[in-house]
Protein backbone atom coordinates (compact mmCIF):
# COMPACT_ATOMS: atom_id res chain seq x y z
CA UNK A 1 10.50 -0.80 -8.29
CA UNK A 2 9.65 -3.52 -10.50
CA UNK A 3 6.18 -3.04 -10.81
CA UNK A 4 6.93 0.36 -12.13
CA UNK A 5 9.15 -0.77 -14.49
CA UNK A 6 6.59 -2.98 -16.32
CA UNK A 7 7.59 -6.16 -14.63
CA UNK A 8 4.37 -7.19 -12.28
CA UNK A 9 5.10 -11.06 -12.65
CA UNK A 10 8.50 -10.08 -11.05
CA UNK A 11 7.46 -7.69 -8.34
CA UNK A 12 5.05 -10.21 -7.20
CA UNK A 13 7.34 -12.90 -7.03
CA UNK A 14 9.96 -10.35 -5.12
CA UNK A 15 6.82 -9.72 -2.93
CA UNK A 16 6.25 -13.18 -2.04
CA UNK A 17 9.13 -13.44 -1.05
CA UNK A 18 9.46 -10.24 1.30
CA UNK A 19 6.16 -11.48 2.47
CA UNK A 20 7.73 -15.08 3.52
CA UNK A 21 10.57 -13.66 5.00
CA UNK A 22 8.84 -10.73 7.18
CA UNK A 23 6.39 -13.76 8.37
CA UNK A 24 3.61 -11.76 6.49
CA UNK A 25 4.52 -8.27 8.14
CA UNK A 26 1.42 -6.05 6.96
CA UNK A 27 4.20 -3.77 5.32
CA UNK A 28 5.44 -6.32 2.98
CA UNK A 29 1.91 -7.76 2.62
CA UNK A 30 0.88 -4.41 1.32
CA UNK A 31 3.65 -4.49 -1.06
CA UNK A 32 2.04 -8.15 -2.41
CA UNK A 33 -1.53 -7.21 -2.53
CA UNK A 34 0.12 -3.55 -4.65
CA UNK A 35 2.21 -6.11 -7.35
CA UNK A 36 -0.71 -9.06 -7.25
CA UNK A 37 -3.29 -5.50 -8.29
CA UNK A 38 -0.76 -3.92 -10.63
CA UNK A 39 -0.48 -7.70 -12.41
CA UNK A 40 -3.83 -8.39 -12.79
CA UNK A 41 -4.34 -10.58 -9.92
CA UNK A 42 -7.04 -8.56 -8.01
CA UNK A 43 -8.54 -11.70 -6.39
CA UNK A 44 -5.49 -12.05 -4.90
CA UNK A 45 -4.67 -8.53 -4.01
CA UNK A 46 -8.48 -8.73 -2.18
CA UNK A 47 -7.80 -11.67 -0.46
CA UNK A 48 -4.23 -10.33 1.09
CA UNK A 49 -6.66 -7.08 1.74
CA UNK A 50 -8.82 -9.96 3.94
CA UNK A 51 -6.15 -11.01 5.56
CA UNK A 52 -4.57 -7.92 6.88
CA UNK A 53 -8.03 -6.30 8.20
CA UNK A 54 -8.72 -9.78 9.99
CA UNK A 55 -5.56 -9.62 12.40
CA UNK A 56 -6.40 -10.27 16.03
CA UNK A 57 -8.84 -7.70 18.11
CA UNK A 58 -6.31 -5.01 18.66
CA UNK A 59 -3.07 -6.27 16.98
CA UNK A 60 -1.94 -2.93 14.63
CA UNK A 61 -2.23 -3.16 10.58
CA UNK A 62 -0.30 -1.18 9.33
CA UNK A 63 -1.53 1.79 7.40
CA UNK A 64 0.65 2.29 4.65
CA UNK A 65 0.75 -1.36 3.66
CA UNK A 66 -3.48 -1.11 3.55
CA UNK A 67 -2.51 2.14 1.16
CA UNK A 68 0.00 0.50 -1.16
CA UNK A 69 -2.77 -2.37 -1.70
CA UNK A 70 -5.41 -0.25 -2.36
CA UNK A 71 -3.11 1.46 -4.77
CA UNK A 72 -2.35 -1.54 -6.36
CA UNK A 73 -6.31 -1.89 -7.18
CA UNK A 74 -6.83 1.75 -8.51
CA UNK A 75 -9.71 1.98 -5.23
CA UNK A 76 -8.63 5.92 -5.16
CA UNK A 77 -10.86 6.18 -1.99
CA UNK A 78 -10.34 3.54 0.36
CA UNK A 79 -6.36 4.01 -0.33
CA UNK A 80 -6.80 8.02 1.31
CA UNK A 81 -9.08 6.33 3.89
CA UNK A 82 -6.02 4.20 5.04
CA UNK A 83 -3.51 7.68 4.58
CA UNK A 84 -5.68 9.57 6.46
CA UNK A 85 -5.68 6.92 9.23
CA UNK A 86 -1.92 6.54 9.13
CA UNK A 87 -1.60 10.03 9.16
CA UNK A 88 -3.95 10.42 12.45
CA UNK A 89 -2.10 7.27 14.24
CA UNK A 90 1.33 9.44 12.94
CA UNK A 91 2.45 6.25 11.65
CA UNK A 92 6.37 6.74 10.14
CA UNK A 93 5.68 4.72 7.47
CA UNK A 94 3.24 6.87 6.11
CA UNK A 95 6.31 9.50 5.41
CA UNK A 96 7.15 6.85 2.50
CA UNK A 97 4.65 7.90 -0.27
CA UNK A 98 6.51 9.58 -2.46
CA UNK A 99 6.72 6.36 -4.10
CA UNK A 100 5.80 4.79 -7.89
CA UNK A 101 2.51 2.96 -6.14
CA UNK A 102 1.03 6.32 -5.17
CA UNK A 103 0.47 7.48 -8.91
CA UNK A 104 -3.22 6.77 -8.82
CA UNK A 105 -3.25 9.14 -6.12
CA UNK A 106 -1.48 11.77 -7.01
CA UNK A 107 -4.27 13.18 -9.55
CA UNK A 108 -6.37 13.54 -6.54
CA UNK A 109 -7.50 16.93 -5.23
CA UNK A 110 -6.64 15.18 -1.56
CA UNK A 111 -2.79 14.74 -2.73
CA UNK A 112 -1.39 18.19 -1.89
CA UNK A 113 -2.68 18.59 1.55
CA UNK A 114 -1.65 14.62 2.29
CA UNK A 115 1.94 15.78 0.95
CA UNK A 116 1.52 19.02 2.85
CA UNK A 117 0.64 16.99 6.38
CA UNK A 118 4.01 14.80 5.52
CA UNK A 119 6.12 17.80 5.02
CA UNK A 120 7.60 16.81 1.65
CA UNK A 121 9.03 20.11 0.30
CA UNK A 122 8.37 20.74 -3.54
């Protein structure tokens, strides 16, 4: 991706644009609050945070995109908070962490039984 090449500015402006187009899909949001964190813009990244955990009384955020953004901030804990969640709910999308805006995670005593429960092979 382009936030793990080095180019933040880019990946949030590929974000934003995901974000527009999915009319603010929690996925894509997730991606957005992940670049805006991995840029520098952690106001931001909070603030998209906000606005996926205020949905409507019972609509569904989506795990994985809460994961990416807490990625995005380095918050280590509140990231496997959201896996474990996704991982309870069985949520498909969860299957998708082998991915660059897991690193922070992966340093983690939690990371081999979350890649275990996923049933990546290594």
């Amino acid at each position: 991706t382009l936030g793990a090449l080095g180019r933040a500015s880019e990946a949030v402006t590929v974000a934003e644009k995901g974000a527009l187009l999915s009319g603010r899909n929690g996925f894509y949001l997730g991606w957005l609050a992940w670049a805006c964190g991995i840029s520098g813009q952690h106001d931001r990244a909070r603030s998209i945070i906000e606005e996926l955990k205020s949905k409507p009384e019972g609509a569904y955020i989506q795990p994985l995109g809460m994961v990416q953004a807490y990625c995005g901030l380095g918050e280590v804990d509140s990231a496997y908070q959201w896996l474990e969640r996704g991982l309870v709910v069985r949520d498909p999308l969860i299957a998708n962490i082998d991915q660059p805006y897991t690193v922070p995670l992966r340093d983690d005593p939690r990371w081999p039984s979350v890649v275990e429960r996923v049933g990546y092979q290594r």
